[in-house]
N, C-alpha and C. Protein backbone atom coordinates (compact mmCIF):
# COMPACT_ATOMS: atom_id res chain seq x y z
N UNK A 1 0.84 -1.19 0.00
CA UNK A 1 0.00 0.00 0.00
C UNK A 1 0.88 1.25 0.00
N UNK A 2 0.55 2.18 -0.49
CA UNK A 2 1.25 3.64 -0.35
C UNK A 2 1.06 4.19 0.56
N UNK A 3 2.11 5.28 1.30
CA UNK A 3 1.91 6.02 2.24
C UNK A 3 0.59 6.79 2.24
N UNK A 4 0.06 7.16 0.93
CA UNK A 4 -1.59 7.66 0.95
C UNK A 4 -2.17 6.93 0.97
N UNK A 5 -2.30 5.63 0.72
CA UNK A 5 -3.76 4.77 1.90
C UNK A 5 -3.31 4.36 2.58
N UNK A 6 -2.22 3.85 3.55
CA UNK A 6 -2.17 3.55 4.34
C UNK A 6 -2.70 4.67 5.42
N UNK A 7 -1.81 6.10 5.06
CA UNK A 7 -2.58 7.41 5.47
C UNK A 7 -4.00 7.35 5.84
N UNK A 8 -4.65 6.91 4.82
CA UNK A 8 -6.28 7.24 4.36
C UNK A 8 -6.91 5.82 5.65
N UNK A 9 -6.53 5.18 6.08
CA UNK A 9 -7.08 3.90 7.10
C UNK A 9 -7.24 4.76 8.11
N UNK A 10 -6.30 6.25 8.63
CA UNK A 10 -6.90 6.54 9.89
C UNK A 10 -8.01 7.69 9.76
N UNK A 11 -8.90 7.93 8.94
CA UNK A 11 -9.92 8.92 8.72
C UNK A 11 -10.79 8.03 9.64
N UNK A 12 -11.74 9.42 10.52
CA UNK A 12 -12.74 8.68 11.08
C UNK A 12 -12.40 9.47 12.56
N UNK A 13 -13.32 9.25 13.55
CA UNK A 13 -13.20 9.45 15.14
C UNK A 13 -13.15 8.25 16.41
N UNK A 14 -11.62 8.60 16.79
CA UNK A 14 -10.97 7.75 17.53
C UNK A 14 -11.06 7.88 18.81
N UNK A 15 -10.74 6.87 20.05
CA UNK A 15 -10.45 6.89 21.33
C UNK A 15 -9.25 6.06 21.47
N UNK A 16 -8.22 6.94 22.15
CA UNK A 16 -6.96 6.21 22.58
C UNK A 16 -6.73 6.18 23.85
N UNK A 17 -6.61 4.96 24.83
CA UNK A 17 -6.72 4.75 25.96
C UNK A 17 -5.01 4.24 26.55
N UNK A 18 -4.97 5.02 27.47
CA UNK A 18 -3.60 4.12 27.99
C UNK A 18 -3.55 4.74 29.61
N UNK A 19 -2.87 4.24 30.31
CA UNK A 19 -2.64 4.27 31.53
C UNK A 19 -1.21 4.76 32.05
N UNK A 20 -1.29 5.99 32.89
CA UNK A 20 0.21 6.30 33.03
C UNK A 20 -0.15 6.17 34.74
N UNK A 21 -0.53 6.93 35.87
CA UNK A 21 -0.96 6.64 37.19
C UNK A 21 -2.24 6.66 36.97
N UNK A 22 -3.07 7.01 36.61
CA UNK A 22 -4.45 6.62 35.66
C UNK A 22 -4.66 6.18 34.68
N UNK A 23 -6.05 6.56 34.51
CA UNK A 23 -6.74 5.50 32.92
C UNK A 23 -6.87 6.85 32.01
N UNK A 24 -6.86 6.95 31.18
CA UNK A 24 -6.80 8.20 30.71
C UNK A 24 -7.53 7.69 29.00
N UNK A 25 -8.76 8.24 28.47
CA UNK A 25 -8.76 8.29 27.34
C UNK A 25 -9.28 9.94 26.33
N UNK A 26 -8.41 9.75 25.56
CA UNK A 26 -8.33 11.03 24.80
C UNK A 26 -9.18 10.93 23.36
N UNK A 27 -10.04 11.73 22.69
CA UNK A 27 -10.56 11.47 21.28
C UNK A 27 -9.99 12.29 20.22
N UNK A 28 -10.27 11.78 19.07
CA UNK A 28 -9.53 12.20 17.81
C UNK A 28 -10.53 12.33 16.73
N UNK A 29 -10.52 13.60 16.38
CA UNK A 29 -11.44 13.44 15.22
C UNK A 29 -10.28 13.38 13.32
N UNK A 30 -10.35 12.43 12.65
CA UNK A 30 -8.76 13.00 12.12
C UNK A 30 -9.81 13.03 10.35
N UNK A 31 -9.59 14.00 9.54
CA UNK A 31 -10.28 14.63 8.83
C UNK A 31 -10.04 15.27 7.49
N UNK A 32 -8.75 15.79 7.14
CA UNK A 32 -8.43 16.38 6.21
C UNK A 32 -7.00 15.88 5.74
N UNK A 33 -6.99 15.37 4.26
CA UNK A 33 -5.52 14.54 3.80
C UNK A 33 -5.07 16.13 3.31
N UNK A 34 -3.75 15.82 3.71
CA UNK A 34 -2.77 16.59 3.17
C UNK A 34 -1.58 16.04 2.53
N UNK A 35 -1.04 16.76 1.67
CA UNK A 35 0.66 16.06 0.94
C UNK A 35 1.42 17.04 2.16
N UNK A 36 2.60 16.25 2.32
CA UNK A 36 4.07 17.00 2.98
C UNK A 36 4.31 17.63 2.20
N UNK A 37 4.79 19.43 2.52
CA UNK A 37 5.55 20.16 1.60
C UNK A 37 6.77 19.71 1.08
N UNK A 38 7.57 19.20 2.10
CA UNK A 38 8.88 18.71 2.07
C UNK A 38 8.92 17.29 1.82
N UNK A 39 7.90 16.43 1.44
CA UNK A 39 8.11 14.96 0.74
C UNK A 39 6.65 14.75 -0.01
N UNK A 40 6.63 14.92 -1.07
CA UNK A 40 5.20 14.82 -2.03
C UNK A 40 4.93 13.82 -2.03
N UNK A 41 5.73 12.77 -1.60
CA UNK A 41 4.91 11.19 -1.23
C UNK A 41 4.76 10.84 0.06
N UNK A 42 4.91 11.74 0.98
CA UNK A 42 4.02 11.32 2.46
C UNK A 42 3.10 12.54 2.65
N UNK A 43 1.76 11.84 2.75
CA UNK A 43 0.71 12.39 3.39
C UNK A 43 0.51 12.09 4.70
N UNK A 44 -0.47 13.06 5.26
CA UNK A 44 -0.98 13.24 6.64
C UNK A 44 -2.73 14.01 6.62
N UNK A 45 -3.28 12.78 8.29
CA UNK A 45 -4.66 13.90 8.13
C UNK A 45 -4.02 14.81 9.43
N UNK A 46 -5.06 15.81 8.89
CA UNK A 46 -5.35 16.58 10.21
C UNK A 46 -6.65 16.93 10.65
N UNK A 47 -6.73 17.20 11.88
CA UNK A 47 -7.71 17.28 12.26
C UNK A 47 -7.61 17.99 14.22
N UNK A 48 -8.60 17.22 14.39
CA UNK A 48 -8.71 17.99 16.40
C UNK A 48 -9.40 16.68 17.25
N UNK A 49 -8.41 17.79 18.78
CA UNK A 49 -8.83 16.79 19.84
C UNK A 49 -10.18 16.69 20.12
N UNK A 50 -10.77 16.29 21.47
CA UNK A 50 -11.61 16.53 21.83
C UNK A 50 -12.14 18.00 22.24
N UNK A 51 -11.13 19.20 22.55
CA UNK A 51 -10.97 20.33 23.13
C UNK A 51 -10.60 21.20 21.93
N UNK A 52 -10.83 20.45 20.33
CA UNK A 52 -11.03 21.44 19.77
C UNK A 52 -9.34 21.60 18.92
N UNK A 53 -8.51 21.32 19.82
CA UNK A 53 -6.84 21.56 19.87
C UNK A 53 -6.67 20.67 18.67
N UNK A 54 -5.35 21.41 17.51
CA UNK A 54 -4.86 20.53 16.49
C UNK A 54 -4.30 19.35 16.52
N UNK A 55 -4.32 18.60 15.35
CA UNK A 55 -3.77 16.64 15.62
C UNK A 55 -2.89 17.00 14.43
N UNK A 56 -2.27 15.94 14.22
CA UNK A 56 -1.59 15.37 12.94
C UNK A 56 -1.28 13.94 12.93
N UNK A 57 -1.47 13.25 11.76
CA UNK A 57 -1.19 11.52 11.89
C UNK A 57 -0.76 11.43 10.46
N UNK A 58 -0.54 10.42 10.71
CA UNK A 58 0.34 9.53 9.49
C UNK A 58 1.14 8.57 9.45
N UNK A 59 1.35 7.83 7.93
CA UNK A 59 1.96 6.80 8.72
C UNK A 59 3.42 6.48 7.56
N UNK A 60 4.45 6.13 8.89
CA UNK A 60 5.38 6.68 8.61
C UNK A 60 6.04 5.34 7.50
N UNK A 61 6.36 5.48 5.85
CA UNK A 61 6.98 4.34 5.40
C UNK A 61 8.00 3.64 5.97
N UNK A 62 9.57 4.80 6.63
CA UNK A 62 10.31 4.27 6.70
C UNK A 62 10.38 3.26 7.72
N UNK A 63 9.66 3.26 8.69
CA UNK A 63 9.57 2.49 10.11
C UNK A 63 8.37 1.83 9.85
N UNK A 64 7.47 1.83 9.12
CA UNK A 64 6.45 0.70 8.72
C UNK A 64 5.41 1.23 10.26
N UNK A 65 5.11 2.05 11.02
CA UNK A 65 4.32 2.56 12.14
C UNK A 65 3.24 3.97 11.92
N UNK A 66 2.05 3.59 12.29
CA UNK A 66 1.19 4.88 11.88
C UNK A 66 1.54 5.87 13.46
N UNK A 67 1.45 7.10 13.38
CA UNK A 67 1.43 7.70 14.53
C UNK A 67 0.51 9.42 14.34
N UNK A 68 0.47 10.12 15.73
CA UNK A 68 -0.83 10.71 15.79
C UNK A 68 -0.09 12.07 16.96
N UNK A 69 -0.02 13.35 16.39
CA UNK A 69 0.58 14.27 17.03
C UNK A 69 -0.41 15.09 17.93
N UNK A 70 -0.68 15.00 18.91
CA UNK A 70 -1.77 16.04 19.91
C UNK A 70 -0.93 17.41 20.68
N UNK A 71 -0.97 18.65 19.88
CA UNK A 71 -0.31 19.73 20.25
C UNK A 71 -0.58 20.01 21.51
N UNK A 72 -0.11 20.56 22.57
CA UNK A 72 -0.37 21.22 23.86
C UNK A 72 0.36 22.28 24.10
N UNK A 73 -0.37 23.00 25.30
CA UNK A 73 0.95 24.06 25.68
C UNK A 73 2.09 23.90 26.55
N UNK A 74 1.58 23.11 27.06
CA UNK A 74 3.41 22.01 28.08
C UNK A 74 3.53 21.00 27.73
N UNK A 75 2.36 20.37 27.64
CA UNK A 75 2.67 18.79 27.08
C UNK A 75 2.39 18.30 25.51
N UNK A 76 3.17 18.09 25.02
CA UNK A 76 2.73 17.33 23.46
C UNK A 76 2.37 16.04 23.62
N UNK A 77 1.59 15.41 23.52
CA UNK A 77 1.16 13.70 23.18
C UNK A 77 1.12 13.22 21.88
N UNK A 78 1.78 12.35 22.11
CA UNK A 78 2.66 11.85 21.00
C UNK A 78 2.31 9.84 20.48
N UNK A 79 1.95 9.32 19.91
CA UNK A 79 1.62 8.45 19.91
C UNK A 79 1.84 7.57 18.66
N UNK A 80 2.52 6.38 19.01
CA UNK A 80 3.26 5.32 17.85
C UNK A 80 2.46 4.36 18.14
N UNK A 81 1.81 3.62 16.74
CA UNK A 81 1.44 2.10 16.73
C UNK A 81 0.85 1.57 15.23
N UNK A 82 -0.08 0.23 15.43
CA UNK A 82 0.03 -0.23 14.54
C UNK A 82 -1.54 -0.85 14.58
N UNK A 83 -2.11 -1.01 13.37
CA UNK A 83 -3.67 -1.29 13.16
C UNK A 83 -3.67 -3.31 14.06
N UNK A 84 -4.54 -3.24 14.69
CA UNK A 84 -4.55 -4.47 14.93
C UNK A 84 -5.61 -5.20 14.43
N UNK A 85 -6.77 -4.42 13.96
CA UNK A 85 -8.23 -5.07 13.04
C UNK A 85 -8.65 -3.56 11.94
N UNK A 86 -9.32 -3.80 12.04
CA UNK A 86 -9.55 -2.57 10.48
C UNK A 86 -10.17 -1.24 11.41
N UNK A 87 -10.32 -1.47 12.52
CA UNK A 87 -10.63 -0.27 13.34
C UNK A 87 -10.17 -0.27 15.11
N UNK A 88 -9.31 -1.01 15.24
CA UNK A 88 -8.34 -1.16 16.56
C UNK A 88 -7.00 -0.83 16.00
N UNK A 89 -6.52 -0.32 17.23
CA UNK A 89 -4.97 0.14 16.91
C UNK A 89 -4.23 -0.31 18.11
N UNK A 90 -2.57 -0.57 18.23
CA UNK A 90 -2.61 -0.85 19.81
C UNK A 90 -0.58 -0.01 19.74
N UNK A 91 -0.12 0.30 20.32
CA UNK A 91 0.84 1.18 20.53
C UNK A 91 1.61 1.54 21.83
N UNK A 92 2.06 2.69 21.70
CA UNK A 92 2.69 3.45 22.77
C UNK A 92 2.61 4.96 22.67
N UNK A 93 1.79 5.34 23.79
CA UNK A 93 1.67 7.01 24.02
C UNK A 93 2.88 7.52 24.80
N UNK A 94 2.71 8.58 24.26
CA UNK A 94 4.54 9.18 24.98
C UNK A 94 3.93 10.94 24.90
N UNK A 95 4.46 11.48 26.35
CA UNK A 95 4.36 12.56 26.38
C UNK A 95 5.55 13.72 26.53
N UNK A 96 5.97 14.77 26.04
CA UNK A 96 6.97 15.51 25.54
C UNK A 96 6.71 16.89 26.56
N UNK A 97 7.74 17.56 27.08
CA UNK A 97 7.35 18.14 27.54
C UNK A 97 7.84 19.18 26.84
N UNK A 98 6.97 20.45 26.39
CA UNK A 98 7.53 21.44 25.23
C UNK A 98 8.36 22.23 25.50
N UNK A 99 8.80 22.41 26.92
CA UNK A 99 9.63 23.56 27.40
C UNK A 99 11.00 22.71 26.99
N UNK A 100 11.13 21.44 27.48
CA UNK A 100 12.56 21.06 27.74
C UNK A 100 12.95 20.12 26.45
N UNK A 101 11.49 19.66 25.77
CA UNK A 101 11.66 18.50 24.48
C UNK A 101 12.08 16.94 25.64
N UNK A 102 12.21 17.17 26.69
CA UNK A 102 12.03 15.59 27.49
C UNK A 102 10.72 15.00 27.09
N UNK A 103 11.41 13.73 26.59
CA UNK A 103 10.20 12.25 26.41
C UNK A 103 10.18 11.51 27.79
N UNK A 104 8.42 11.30 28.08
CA UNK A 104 8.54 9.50 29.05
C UNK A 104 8.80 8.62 28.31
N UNK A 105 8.94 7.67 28.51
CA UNK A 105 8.55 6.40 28.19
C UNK A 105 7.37 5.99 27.57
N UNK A 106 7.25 4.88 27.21
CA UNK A 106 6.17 4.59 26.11
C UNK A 106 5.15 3.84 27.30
N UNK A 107 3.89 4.45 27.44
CA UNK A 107 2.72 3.73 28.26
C UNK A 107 2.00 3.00 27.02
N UNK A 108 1.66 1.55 27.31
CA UNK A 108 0.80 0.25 26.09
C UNK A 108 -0.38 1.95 25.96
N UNK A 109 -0.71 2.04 24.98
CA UNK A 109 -2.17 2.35 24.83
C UNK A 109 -3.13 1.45 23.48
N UNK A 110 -3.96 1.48 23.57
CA UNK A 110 -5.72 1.13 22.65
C UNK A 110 -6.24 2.19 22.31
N UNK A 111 -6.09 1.66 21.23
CA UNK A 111 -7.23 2.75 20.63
C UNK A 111 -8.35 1.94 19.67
N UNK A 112 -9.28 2.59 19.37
CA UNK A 112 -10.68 2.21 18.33
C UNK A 112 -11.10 3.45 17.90
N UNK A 113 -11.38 3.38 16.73
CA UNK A 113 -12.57 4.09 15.81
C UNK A 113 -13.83 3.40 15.96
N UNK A 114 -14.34 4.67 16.66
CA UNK A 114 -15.93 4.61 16.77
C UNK A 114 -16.59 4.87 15.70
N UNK A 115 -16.12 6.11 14.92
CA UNK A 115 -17.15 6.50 13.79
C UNK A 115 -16.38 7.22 12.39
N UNK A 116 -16.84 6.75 11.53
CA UNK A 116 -16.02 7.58 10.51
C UNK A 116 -16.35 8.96 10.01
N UNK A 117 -17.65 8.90 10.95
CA UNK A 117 -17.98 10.62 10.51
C UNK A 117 -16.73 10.93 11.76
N UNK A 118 -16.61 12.71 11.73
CA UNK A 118 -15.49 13.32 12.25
C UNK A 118 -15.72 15.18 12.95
N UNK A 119 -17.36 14.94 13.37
CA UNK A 119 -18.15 16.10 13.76
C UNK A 119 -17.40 16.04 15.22
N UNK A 120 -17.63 17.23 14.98
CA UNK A 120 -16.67 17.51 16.53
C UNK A 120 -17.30 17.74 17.75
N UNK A 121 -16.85 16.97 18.80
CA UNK A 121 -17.50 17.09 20.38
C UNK A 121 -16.53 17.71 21.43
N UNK A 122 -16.61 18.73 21.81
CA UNK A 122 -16.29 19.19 22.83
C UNK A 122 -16.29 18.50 24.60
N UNK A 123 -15.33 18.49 25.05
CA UNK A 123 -15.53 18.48 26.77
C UNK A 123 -14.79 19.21 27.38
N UNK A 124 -15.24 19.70 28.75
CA UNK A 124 -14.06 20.72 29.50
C UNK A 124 -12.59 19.89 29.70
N UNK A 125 -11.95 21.13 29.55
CA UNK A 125 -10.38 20.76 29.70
C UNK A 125 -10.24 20.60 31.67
N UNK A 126 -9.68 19.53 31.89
CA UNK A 126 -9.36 19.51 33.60
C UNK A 126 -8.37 19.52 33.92
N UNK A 127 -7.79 19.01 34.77
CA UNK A 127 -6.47 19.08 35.66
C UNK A 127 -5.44 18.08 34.93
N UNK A 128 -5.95 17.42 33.75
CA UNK A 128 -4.94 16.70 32.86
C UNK A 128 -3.66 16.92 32.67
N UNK A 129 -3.36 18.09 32.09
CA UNK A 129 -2.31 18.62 31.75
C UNK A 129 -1.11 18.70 32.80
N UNK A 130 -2.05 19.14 34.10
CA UNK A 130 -0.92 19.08 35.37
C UNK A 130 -0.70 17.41 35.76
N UNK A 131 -1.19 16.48 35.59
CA UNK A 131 -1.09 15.29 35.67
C UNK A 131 -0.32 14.26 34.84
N UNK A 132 -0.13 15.15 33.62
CA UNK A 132 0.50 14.79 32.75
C UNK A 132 1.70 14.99 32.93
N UNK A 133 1.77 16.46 32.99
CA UNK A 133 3.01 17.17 33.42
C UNK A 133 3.88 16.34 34.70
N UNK A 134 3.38 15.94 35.56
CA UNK A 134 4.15 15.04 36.69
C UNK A 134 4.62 13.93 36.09
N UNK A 135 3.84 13.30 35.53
CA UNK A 135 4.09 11.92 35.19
C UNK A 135 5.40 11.67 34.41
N UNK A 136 5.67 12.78 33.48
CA UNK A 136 6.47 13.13 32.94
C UNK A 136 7.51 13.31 33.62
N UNK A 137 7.60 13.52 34.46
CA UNK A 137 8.78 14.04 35.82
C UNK A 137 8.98 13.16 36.66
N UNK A 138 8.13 12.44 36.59
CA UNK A 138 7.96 10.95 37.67
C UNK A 138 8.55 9.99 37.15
N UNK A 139 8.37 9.75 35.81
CA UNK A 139 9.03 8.71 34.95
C UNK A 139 9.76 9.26 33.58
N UNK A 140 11.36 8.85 34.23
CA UNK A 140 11.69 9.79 33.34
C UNK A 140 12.80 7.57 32.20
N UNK A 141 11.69 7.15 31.67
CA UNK A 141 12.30 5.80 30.73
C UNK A 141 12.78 7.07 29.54
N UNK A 142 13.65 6.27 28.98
CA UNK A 142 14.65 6.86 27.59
C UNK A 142 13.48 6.32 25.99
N UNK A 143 13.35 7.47 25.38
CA UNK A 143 12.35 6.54 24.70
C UNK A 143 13.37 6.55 23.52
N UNK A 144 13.19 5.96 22.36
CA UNK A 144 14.06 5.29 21.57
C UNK A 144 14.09 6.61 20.45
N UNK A 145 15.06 6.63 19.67
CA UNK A 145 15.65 7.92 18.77
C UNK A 145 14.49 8.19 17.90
N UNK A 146 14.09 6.73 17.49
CA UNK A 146 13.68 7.05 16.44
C UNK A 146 12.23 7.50 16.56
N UNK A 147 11.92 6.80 17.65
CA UNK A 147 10.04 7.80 18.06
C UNK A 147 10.31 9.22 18.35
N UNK A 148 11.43 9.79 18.87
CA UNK A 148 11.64 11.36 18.73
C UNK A 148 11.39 11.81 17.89
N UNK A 149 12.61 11.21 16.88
CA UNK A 149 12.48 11.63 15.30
C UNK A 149 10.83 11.89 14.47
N UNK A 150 10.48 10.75 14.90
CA UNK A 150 9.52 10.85 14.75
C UNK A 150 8.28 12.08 14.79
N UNK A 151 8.46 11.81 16.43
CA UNK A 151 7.85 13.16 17.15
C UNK A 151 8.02 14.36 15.89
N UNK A 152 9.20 14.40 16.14
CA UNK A 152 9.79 16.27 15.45
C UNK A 152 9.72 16.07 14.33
N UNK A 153 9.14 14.93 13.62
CA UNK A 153 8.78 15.39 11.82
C UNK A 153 7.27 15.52 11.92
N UNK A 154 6.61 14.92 12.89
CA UNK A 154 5.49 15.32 12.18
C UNK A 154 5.30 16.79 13.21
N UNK A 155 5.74 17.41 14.08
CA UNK A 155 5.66 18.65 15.17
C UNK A 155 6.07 19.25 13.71
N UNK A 156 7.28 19.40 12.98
CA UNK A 156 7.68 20.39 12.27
C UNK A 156 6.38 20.44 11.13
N UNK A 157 6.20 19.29 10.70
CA UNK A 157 4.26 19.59 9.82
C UNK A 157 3.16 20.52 10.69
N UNK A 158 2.90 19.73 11.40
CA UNK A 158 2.08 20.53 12.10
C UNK A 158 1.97 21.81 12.52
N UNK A 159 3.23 22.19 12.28
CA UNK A 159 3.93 24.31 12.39
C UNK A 159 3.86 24.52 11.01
N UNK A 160 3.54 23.89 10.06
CA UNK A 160 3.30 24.59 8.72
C UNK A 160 1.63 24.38 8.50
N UNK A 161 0.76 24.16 9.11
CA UNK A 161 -0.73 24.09 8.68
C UNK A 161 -1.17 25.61 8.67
C-alpha cells in the first residue's frame, strides 16, 4: 500500500486509551488529507482533539508505524502504533514536555474508531495537563531515537498548517 492509503485507514473518530498513574482516554477526530511540503509522497490527516486543539497523523513508510501528534501548551502527546483489526490500533503514548523537548517512556495504549464521521464534540479541559506534566517528571524511561524523530517530523508539519 502507499503512504496515501495507508494514510487514508486513519480517517474517522478515535479513542486512545492508555494508563500512566491513571486510565486516561483522549478522542480524535482526524479529517483532512494533506501532501508533505517537504516529501510529495508522504501524506498526513489533520484534524482535532476533543478540546477542539490541532492533531496530525500519518503513517510513517520508513519504520512501517502509523502515529498521531496532539499539540499542547506544556505537554505534546505523541503516539506510535500499529492497526490491529480494520478499526483497533494498539501502541505506545509518549508525552513531551515542550519547554525542555524531554520524552517519558512509552505507556501500552488502545485505541478504536468509533465513527467515521469526524463532527466535533467538545468536553471541559481539567487538571490533565498538570497530571500529565508530573508523570512526565515521575518517569523519566529513555524513549528510543527514532520515536523522537519521529515526534519532530510530524511537530515540524504541524507548524506549517
Amino acid at each position: 500500500m502507499s503512504n496515501q492509503q495507508q494514510t487514508e485507514r486513519l480517517y474517522g473518530s478515535w479513542k486512545f486509551t492508555y494508563t500512566i498513574l491513571n486510565t486516561y482516554t483522549d478522542g480524535y477526530k482526524l479529517r483532512d488529507l494533506v501532501v508533505a511540503p517537504d516529501a510529495p509522497n508522504d501524506y498526513y490527516l489533520t484534524g482535532t482533539n476533543d478540546y477542539g486543539g490541532p492533531v496530525v497523523a500519518g503513517y510513517d513508510s520508513d519504520h512501517g508505524v502509523f502515529s498521531l501528534l496532539d499539540l499542547g501548551d506544556t505537554i505534546d502527546q505523541f503516539y506510535i502504533f500499529d492497526f490491529t483489526a480494520q478499526n483497533t490500533v494498539s501502541g505506545c503514548s509518549y508525552l513531551i514536555e515542550v519547554s525542555s523537548g524531554q520524552m517519558s517512556g512509552c505507556y501500552a495504549m488502545q485505541g478504536n474508531r468509533y465513527s467515521l464521521s469526524t463532527n466535533s464534540v467538545t468536553r471541559p479541559l481539567g487538571s490533565l495537563n498538570a497530571q500529565k506534566l508530573q508523570a512526565v517528571q515521575t518517569k523519566q524511561d529513555s524513549a528510543s531515537a527514532n520515536v523522537y524523530a519521529e515526534y519532530l517530523k510530524l511537530k515540524a508539519h504541524a507548524g506549517k498548517e
